[in-house]
Protein backbone atom coordinates (compact mmCIF):
# COMPACT_ATOMS: atom_id res chain seq x y z
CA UNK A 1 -28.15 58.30 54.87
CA UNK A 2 -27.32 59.76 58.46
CA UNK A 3 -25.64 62.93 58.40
CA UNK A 4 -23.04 63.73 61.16
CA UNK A 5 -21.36 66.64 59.88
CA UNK A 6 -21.80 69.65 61.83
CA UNK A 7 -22.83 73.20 60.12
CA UNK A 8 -20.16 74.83 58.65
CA UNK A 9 -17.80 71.44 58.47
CA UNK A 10 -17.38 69.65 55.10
CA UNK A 11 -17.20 66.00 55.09
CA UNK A 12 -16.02 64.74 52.58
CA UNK A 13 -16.46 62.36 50.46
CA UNK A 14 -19.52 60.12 52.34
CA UNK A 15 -19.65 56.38 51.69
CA UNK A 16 -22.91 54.44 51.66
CA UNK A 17 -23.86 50.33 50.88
CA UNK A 18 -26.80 48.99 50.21
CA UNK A 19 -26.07 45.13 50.66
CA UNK A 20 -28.97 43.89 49.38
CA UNK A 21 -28.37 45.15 46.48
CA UNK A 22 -25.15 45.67 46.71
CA UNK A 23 -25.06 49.17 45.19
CA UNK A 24 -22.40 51.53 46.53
CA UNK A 25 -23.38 55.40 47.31
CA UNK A 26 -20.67 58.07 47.51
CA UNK A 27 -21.77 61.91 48.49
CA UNK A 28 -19.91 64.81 47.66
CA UNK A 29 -21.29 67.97 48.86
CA UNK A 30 -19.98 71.48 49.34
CA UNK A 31 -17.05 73.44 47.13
CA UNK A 32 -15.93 70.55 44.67
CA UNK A 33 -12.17 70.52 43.40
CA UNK A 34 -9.76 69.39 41.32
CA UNK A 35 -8.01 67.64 44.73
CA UNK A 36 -11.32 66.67 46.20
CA UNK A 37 -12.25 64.79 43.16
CA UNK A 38 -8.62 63.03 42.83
CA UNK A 39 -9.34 62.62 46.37
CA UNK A 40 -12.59 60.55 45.78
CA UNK A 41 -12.28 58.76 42.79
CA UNK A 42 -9.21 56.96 45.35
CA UNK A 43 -11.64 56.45 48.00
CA UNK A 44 -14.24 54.87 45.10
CA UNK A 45 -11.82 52.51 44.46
CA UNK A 46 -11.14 51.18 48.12
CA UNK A 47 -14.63 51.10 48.70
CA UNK A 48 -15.97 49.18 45.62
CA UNK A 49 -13.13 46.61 45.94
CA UNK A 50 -13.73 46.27 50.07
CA UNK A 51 -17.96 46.24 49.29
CA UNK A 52 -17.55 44.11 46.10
CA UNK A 53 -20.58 46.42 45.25
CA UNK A 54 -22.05 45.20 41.63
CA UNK A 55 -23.23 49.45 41.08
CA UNK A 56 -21.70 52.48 42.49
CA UNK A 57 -23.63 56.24 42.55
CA UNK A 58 -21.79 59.20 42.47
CA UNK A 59 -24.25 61.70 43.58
CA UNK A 60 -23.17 65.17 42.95
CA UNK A 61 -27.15 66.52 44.33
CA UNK A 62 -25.13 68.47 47.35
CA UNK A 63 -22.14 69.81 45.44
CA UNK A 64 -22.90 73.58 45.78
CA UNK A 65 -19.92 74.91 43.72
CA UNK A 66 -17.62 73.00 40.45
CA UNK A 67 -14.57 74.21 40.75
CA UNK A 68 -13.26 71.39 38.35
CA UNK A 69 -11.27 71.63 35.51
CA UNK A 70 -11.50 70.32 32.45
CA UNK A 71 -7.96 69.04 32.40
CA UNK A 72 -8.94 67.22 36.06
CA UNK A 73 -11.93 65.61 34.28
CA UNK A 74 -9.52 63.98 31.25
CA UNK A 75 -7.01 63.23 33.48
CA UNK A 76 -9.56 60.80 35.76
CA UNK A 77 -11.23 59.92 32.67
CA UNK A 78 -7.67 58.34 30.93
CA UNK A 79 -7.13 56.27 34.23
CA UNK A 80 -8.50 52.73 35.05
CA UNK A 81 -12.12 52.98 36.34
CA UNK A 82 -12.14 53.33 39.85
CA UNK A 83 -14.39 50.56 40.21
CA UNK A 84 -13.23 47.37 38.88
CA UNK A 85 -14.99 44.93 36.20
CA UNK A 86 -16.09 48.27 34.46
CA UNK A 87 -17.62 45.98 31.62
CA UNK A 88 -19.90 44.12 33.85
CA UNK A 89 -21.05 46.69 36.63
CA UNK A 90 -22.84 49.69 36.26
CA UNK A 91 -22.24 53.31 37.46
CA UNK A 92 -24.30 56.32 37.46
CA UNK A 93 -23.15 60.16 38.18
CA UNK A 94 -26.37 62.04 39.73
CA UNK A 95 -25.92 65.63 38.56
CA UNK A 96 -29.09 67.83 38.75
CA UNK A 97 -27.02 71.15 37.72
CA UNK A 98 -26.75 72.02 34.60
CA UNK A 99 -22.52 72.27 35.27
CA UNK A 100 -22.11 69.14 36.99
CA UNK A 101 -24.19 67.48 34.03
CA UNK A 102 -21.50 68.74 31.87
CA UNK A 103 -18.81 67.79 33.46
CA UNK A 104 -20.22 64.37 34.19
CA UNK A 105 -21.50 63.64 30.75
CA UNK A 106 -17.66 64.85 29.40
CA UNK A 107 -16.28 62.33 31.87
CA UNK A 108 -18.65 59.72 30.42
CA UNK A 109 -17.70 60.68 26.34
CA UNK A 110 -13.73 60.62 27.30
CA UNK A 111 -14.10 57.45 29.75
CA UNK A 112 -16.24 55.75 27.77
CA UNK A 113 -13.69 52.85 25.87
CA UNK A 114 -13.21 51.72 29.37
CA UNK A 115 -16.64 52.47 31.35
CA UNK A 116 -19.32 51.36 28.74
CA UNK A 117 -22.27 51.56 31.59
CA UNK A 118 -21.77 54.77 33.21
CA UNK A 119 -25.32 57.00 32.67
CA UNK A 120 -25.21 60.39 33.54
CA UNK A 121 -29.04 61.39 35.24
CA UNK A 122 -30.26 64.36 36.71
CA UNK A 123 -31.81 62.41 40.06
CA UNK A 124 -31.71 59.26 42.18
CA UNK A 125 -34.79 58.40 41.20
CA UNK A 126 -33.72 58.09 37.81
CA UNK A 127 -30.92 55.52 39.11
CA UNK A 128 -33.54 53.33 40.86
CA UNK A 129 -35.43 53.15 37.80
CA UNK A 130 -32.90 52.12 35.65
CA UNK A 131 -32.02 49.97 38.66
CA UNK A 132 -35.74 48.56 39.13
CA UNK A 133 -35.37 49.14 42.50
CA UNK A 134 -38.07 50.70 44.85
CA UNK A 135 -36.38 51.31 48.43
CA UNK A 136 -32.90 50.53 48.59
CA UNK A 137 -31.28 50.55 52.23
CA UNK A 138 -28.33 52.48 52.59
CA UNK A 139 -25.81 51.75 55.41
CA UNK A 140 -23.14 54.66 56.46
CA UNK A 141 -19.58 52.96 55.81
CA UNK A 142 -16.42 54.18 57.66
């Protein structure tokens, strides 16, 4: 995915589709927050209904600090997934840190009555495999 964030500027979150496959890619990189992440899991939602995407990836690889609470992470975890049809379309939350692991895998225990295929991996390449795909083609979305 293209990156046209200049150094020093945060842009966040970043939005890619792949619509062959039709598997949505959000980036969050930088400080991560409470509000960032409130912030996303909206954008998630307008993006997965607007792509119709059948898999969304919530790759974590450039988040550099978790400044997350645990009260943020039940709080997203209680609401409706942000991605609709939970029961039918998988996610996946790429977290190679040992932190955002265990944040992400305590999202997946809380939110998991209403998100039965979210996996929590350490890399993409772990997604694609679980995906069988080889080279997916990611698009930048607006």
């Amino acid at each position: 995915m293209a990156s046209h964030a200049r150094p020093g500027i945060s842009h966040n979150p970043r939005f890619a589709f792949d619509s062959r496959n039709k598997i949505l890619l959000a980036r969050l990189e930088g400080r991560l927050t409470d509000e960032l992440l409130a912030e996303f899991y909206r954008a998630v939602q307008k993006y997965s209904t607007a792509t119709d995407a059948a898999v969304s990836v919530f790759d974590c690889s450039p988040v550099t600090e978790f400044a997350v609470s645990s009260e943020c992470i039940r709080a997203l975890a209680s609401q409706e997934p942000a991605m609709p049809d939970a029961l039918r379309r998988s996610r996946f939350i790429v977290a190679p840190t040992t932190v955002g692991f265990g944040l992400a895998c305590m999202f997946q225990m809380l939110g998991e009555p209403t998100r039965p295929l979210l996996k929590v991996v350490h890399t993409m390449d772990e997604v694609l495999a679980g995906l069988g795909i080889q080279s997916p083609h990611f698009e930048p979305l607006e």
